[in-house]
PDB file of N, CA and C in Angstrom:
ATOM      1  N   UNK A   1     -28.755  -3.503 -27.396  1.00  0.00           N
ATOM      2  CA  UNK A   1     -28.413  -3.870 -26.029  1.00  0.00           C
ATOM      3  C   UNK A   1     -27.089  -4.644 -26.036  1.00  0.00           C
ATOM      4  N   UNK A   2     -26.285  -4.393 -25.069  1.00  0.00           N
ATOM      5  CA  UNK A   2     -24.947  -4.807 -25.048  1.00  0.00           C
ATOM      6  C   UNK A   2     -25.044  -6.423 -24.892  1.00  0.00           C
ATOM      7  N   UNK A   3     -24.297  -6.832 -24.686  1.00  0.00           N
ATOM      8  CA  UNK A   3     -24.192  -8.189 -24.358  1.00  0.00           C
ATOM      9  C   UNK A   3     -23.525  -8.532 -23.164  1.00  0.00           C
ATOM     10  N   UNK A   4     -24.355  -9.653 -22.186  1.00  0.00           N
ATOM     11  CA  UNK A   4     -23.824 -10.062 -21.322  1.00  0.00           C
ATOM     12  C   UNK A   4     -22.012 -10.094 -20.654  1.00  0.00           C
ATOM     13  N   UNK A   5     -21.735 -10.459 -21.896  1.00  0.00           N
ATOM     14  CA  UNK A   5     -19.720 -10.619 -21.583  1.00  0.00           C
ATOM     15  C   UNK A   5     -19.406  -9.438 -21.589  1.00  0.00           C
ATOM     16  N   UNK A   6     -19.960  -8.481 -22.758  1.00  0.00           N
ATOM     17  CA  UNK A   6     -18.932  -6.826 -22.819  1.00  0.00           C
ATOM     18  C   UNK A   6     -19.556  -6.219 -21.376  1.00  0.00           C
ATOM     19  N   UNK A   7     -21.055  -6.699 -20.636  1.00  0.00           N
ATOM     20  CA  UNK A   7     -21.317  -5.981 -19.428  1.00  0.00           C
ATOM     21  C   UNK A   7     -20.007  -6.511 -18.648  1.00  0.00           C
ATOM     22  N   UNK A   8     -19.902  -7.851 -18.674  1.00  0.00           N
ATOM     23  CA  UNK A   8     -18.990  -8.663 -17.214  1.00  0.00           C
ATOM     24  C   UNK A   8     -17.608  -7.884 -17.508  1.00  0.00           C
ATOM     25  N   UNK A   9     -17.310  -7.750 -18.835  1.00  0.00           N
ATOM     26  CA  UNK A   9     -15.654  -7.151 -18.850  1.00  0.00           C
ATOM     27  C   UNK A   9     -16.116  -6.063 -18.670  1.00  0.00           C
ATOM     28  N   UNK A  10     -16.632  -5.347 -19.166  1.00  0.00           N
ATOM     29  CA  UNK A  10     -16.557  -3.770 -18.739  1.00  0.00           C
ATOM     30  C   UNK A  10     -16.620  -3.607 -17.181  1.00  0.00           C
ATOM     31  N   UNK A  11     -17.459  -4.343 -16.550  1.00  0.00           N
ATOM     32  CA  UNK A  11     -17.376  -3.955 -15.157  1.00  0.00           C
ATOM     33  C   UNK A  11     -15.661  -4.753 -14.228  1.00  0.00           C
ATOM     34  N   UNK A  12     -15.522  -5.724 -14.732  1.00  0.00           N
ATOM     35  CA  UNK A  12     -13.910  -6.038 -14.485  1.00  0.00           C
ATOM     36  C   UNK A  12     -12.659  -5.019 -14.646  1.00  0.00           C
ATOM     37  N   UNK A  13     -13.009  -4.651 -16.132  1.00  0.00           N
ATOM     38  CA  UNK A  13     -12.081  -3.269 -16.154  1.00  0.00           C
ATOM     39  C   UNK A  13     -12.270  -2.233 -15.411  1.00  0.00           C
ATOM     40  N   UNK A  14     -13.408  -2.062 -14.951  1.00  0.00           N
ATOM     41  CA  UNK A  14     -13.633  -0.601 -13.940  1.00  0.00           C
ATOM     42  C   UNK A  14     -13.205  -1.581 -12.771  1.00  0.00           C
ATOM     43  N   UNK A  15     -13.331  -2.052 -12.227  1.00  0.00           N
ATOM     44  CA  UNK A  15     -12.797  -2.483 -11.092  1.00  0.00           C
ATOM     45  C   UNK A  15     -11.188  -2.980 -10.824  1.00  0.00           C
ATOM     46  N   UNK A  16     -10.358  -3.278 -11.694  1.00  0.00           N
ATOM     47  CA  UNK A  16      -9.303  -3.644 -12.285  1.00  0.00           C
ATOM     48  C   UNK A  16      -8.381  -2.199 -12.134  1.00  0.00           C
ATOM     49  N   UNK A  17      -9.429  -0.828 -12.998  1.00  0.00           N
ATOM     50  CA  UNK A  17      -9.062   0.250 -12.218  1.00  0.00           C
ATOM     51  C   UNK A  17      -8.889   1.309 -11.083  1.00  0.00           C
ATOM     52  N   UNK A  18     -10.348   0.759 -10.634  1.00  0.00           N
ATOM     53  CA  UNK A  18     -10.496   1.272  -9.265  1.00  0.00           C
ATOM     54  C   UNK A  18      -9.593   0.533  -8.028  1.00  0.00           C
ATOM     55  N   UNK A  19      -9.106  -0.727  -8.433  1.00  0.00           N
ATOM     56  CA  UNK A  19      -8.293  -1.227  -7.220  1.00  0.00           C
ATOM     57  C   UNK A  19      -6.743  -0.873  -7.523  1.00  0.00           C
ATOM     58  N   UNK A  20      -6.594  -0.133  -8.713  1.00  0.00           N
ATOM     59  CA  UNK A  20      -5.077   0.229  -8.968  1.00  0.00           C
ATOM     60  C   UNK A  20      -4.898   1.395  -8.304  1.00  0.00           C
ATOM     61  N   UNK A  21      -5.983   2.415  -8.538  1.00  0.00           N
ATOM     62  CA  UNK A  21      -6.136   3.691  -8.353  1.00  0.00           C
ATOM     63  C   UNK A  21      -6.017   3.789  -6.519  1.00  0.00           C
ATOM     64  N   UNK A  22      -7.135   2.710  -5.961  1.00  0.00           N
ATOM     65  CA  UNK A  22      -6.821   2.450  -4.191  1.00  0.00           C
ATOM     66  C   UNK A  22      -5.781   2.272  -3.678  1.00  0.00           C
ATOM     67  N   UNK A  23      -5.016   1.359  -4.487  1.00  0.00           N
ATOM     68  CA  UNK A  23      -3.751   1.120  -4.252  1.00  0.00           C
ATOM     69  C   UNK A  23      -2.294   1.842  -4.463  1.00  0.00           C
ATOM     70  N   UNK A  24      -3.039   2.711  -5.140  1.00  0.00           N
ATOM     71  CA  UNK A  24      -1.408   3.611  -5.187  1.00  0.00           C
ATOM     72  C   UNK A  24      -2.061   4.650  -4.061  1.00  0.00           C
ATOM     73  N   UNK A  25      -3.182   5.024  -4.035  1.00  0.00           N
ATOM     74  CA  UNK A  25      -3.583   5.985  -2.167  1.00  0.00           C
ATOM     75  C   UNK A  25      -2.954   4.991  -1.342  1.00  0.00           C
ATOM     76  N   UNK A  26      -3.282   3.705  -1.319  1.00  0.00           N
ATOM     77  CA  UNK A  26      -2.478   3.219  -0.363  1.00  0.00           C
ATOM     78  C   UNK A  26      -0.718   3.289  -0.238  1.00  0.00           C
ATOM     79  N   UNK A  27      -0.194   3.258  -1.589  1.00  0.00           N
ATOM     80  CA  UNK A  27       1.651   3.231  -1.794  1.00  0.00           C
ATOM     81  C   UNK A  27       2.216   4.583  -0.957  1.00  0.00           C
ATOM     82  N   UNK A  28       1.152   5.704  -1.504  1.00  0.00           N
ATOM     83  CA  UNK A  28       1.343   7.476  -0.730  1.00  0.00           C
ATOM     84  C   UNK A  28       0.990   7.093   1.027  1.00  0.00           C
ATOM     85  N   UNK A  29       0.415   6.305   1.689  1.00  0.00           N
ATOM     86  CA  UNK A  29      -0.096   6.501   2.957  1.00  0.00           C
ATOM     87  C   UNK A  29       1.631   5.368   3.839  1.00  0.00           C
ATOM     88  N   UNK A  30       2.348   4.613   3.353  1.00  0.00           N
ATOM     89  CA  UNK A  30       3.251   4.116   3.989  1.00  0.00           C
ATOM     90  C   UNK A  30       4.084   4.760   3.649  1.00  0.00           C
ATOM     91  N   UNK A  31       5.401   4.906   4.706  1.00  0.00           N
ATOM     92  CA  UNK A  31       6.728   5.676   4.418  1.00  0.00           C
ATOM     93  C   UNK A  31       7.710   4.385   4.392  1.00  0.00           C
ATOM     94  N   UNK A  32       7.686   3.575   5.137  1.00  0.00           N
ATOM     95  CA  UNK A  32       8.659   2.409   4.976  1.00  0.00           C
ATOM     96  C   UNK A  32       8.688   1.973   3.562  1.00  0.00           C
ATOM     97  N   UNK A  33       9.959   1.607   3.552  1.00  0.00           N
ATOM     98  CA  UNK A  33       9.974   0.398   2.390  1.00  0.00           C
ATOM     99  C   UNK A  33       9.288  -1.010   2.027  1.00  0.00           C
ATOM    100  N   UNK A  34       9.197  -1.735   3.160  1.00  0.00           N
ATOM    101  CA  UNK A  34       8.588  -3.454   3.077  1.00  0.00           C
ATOM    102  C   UNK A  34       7.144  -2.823   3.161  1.00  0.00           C
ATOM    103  N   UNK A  35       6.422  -1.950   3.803  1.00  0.00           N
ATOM    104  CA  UNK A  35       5.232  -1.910   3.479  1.00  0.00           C
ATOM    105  C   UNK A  35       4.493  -1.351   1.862  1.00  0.00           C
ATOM    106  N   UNK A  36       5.914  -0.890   1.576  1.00  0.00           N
ATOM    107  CA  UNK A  36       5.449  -0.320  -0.101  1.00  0.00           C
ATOM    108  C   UNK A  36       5.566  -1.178  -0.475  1.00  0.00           C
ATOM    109  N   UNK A  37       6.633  -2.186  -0.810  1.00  0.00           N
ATOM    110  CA  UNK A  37       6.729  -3.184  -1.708  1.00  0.00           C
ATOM    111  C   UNK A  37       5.776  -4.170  -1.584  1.00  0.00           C
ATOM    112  N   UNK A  38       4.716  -4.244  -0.436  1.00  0.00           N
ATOM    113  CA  UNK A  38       4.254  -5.099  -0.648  1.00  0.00           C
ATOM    114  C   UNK A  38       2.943  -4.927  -1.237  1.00  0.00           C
ATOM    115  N   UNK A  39       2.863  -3.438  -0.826  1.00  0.00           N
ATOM    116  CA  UNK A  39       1.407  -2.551  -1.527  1.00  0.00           C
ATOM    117  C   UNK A  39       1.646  -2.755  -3.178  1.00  0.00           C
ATOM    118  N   UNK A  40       3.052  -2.146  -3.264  1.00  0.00           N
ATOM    119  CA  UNK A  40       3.459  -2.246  -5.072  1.00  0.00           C
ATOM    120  C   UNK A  40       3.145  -3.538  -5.640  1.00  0.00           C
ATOM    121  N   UNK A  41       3.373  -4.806  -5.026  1.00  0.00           N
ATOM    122  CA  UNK A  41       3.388  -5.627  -5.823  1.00  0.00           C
ATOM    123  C   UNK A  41       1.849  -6.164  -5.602  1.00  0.00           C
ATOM    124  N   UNK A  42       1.248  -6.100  -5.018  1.00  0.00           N
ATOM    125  CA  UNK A  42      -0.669  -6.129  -4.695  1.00  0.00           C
ATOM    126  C   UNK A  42      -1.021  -5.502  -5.908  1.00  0.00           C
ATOM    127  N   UNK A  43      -0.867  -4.465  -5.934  1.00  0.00           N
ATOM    128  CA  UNK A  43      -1.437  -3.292  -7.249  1.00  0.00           C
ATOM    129  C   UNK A  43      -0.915  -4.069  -8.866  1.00  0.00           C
ATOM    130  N   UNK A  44       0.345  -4.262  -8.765  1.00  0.00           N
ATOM    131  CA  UNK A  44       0.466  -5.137  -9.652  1.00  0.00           C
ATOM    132  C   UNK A  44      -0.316  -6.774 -10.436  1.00  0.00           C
ATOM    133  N   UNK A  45      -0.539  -7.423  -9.075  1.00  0.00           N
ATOM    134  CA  UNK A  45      -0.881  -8.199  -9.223  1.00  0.00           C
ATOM    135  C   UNK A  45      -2.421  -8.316  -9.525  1.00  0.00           C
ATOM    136  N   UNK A  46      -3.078  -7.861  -8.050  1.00  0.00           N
ATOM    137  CA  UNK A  46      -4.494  -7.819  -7.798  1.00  0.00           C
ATOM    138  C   UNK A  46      -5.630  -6.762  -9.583  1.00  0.00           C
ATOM    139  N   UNK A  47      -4.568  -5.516  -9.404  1.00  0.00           N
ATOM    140  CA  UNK A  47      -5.409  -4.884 -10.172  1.00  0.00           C
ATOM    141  C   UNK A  47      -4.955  -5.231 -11.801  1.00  0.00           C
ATOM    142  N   UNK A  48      -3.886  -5.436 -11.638  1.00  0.00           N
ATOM    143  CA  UNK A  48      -3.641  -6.071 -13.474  1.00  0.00           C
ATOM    144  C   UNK A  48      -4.399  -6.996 -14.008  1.00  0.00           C
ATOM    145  N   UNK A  49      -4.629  -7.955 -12.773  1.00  0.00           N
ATOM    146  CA  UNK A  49      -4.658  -9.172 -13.155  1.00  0.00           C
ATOM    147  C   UNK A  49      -6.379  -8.782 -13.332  1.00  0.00           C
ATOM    148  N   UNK A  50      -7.361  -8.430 -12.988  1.00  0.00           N
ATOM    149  CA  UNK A  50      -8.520  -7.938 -12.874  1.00  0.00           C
ATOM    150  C   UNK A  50      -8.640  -7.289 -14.395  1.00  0.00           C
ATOM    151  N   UNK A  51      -8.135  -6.078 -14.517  1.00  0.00           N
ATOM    152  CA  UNK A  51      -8.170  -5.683 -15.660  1.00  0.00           C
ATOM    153  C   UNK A  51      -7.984  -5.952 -16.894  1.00  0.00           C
ATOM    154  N   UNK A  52      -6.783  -7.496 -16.938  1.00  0.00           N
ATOM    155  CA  UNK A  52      -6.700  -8.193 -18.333  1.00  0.00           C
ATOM    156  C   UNK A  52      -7.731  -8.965 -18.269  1.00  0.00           C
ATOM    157  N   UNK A  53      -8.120  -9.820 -17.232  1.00  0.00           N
ATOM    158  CA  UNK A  53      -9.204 -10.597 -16.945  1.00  0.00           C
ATOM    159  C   UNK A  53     -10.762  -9.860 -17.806  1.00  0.00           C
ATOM    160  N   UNK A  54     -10.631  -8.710 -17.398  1.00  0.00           N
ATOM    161  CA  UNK A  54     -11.848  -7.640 -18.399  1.00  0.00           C
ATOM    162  C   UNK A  54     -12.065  -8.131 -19.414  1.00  0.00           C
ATOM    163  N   UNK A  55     -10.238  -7.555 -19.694  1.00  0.00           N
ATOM    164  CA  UNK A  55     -10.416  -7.518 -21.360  1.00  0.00           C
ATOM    165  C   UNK A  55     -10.357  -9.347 -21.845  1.00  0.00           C
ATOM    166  N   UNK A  56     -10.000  -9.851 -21.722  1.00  0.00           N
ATOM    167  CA  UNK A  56     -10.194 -11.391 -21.894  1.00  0.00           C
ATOM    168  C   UNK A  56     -11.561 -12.070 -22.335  1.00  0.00           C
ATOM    169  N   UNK A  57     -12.696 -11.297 -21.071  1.00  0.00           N
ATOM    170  CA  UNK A  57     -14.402 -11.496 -20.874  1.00  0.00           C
ATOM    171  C   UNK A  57     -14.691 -10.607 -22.003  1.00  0.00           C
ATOM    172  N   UNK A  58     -14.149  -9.276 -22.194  1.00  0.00           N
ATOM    173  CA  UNK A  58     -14.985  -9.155 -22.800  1.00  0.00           C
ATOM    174  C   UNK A  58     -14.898  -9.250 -24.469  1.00  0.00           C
ATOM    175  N   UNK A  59     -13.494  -9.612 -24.851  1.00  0.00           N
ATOM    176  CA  UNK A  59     -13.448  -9.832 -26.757  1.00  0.00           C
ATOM    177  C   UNK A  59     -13.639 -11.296 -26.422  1.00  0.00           C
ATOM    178  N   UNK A  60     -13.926 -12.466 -25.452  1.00  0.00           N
ATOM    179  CA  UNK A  60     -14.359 -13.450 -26.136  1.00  0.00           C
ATOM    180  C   UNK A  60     -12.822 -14.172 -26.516  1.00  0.00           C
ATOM    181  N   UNK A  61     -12.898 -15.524 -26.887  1.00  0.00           N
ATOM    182  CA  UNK A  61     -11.901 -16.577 -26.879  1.00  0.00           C
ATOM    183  C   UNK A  61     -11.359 -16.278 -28.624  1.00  0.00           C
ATOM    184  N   UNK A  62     -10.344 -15.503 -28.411  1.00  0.00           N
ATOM    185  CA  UNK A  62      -9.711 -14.963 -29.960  1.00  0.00           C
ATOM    186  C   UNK A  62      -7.918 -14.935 -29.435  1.00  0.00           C
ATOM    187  N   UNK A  63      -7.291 -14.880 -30.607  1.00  0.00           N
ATOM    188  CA  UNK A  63      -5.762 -14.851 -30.770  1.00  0.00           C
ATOM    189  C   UNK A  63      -5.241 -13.741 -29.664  1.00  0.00           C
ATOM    190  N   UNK A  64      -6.010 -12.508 -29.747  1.00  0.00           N
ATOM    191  CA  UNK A  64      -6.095 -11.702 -28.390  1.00  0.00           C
ATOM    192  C   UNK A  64      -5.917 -11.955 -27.009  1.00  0.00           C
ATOM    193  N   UNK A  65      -6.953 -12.817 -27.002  1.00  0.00           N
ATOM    194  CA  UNK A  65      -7.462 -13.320 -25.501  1.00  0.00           C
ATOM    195  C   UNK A  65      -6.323 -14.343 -25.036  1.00  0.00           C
ATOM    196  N   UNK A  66      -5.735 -15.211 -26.247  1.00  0.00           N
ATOM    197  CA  UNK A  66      -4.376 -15.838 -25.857  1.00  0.00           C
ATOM    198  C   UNK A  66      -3.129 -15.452 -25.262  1.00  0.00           C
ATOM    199  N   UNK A  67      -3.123 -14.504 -26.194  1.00  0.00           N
ATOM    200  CA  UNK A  67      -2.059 -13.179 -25.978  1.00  0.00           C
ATOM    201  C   UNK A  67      -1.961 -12.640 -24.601  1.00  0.00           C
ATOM    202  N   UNK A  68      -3.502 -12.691 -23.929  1.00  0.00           N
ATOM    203  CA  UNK A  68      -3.525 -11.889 -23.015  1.00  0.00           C
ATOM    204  C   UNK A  68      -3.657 -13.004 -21.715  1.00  0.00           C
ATOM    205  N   UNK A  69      -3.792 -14.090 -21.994  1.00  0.00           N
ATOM    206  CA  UNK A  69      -3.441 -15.185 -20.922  1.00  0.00           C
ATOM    207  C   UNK A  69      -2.191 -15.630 -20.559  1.00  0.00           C
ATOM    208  N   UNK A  70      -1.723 -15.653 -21.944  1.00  0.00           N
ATOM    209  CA  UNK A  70      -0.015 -15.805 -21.535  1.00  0.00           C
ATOM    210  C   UNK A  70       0.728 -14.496 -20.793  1.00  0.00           C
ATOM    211  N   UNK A  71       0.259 -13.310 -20.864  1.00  0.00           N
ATOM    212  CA  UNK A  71       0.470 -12.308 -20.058  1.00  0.00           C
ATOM    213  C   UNK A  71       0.124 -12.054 -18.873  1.00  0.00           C
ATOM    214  N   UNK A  72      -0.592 -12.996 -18.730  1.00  0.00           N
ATOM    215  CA  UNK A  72      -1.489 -13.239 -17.087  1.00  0.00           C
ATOM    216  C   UNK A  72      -0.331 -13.841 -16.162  1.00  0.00           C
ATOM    217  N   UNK A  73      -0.129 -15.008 -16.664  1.00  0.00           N
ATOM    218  CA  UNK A  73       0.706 -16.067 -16.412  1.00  0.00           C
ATOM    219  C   UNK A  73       2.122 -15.669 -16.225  1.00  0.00           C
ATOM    220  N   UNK A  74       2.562 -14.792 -16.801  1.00  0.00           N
ATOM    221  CA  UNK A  74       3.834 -14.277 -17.166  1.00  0.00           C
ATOM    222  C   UNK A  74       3.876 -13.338 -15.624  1.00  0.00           C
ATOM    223  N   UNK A  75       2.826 -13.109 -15.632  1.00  0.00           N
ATOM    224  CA  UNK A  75       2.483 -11.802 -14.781  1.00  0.00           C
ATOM    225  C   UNK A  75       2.870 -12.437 -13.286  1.00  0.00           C
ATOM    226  N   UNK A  76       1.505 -13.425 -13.475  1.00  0.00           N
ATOM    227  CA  UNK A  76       1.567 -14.307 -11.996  1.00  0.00           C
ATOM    228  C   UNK A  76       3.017 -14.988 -11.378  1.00  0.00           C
ATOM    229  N   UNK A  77       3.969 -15.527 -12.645  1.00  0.00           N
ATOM    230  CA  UNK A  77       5.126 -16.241 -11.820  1.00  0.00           C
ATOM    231  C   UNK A  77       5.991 -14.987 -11.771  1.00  0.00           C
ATOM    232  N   UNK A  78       6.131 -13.835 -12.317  1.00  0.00           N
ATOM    233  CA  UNK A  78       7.365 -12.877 -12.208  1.00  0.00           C
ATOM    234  C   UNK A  78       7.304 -12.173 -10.878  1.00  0.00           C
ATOM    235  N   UNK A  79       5.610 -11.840 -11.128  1.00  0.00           N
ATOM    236  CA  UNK A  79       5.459 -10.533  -9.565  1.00  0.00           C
ATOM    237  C   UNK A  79       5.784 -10.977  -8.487  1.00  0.00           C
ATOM    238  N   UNK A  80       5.494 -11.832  -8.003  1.00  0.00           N
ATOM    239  CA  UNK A  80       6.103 -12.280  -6.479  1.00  0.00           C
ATOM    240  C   UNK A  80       7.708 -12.320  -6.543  1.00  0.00           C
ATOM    241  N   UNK A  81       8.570 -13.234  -7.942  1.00  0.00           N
ATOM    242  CA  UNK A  81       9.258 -13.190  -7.921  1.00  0.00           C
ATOM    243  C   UNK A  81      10.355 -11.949  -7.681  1.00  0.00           C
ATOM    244  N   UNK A  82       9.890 -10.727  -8.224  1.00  0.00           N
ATOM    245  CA  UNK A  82      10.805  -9.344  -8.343  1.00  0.00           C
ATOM    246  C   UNK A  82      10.165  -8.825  -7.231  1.00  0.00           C
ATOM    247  N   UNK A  83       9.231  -8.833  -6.467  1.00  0.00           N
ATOM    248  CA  UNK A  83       8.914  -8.401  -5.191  1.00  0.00           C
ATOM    249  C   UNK A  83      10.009  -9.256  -4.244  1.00  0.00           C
ATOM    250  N   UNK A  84       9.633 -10.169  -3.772  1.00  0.00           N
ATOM    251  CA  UNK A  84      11.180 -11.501  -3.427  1.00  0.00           C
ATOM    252  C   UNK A  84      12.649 -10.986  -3.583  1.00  0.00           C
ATOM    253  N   UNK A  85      12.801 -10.957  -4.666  1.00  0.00           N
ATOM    254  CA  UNK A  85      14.352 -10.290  -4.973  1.00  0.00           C
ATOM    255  C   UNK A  85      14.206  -8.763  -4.428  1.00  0.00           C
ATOM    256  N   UNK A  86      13.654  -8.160  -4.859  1.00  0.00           N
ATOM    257  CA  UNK A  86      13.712  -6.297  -4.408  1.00  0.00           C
ATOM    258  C   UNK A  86      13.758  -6.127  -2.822  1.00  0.00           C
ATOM    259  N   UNK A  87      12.907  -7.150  -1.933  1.00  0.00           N
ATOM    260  CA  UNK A  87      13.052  -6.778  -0.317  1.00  0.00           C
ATOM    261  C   UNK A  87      13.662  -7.631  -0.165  1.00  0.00           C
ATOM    262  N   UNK A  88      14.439  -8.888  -0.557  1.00  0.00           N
ATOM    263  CA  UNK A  88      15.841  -9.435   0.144  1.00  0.00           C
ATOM    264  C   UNK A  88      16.995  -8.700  -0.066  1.00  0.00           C
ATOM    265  N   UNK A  89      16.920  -7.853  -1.346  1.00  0.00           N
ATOM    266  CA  UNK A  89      17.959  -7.050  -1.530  1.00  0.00           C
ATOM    267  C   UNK A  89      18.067  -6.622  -1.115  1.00  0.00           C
ATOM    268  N   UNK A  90      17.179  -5.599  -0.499  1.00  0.00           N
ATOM    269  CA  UNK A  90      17.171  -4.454   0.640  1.00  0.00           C
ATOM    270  C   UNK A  90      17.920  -4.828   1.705  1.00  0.00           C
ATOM    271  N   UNK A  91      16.910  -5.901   2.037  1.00  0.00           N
ATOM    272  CA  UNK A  91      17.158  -6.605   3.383  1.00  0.00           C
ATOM    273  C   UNK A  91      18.879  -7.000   3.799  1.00  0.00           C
ATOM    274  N   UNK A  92      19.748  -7.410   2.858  1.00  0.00           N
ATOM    275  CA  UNK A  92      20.611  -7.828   2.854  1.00  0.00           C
ATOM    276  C   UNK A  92      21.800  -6.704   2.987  1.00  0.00           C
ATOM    277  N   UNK A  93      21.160  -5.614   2.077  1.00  0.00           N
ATOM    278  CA  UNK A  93      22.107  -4.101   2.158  1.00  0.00           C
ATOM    279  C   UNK A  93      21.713  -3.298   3.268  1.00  0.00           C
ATOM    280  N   UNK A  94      20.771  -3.751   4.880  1.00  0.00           N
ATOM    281  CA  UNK A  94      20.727  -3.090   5.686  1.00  0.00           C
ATOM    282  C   UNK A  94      19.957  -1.931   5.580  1.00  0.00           C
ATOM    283  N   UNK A  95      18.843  -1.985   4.911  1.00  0.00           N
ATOM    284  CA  UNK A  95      17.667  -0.924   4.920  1.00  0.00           C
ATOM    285  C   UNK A  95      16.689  -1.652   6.189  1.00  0.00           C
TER     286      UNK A  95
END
């Protein structure tokens, strides 16, 4: 019988994928720009962040799981940031 944590990550990773997978149906359903970018950077955020979160739960507190927090983190201050820059840019060149 599996163990409690590989159940909790395994079901994080399926969900981690299923909200990436929603989210790019959602990127195909807008034609504008500011409404993609903001879908793009959701998918980025929401479903990455879910899916390392998985894998984190489920190998347990190892050199890995470090690896994969500092990638969290990395994750969390950049994405808003290059979402930020990409639609002021726009914004500024008159799209």
């Amino acid at each position: 019988m599996a163990s409690i944590l590989e159940i909790a990550g395994s079901v994080l990773i399926a969900a981690g994928a299923i909200l990436m997978v929603l989210g790019t149906f959602g990127l195909l359903k807008f034609k504008r720009f500011y409404p993609r970018i903001l879908i793009s950077s959701k998918i980025d955020t929401v479903g990455m962040l879910t899916l390392l979160l998985g894998l984190v739960v489920r190998h347990g507190f190892s050199f890995f799981s470090a690896k994969i927090v500092l990638i969290i983190v990395i994750l969390l201050i950049l994405n808003p940031l290059v979402a930020h820059i990409l639609s002021r840019s726009a914004y500024m060149s008159g799209e």
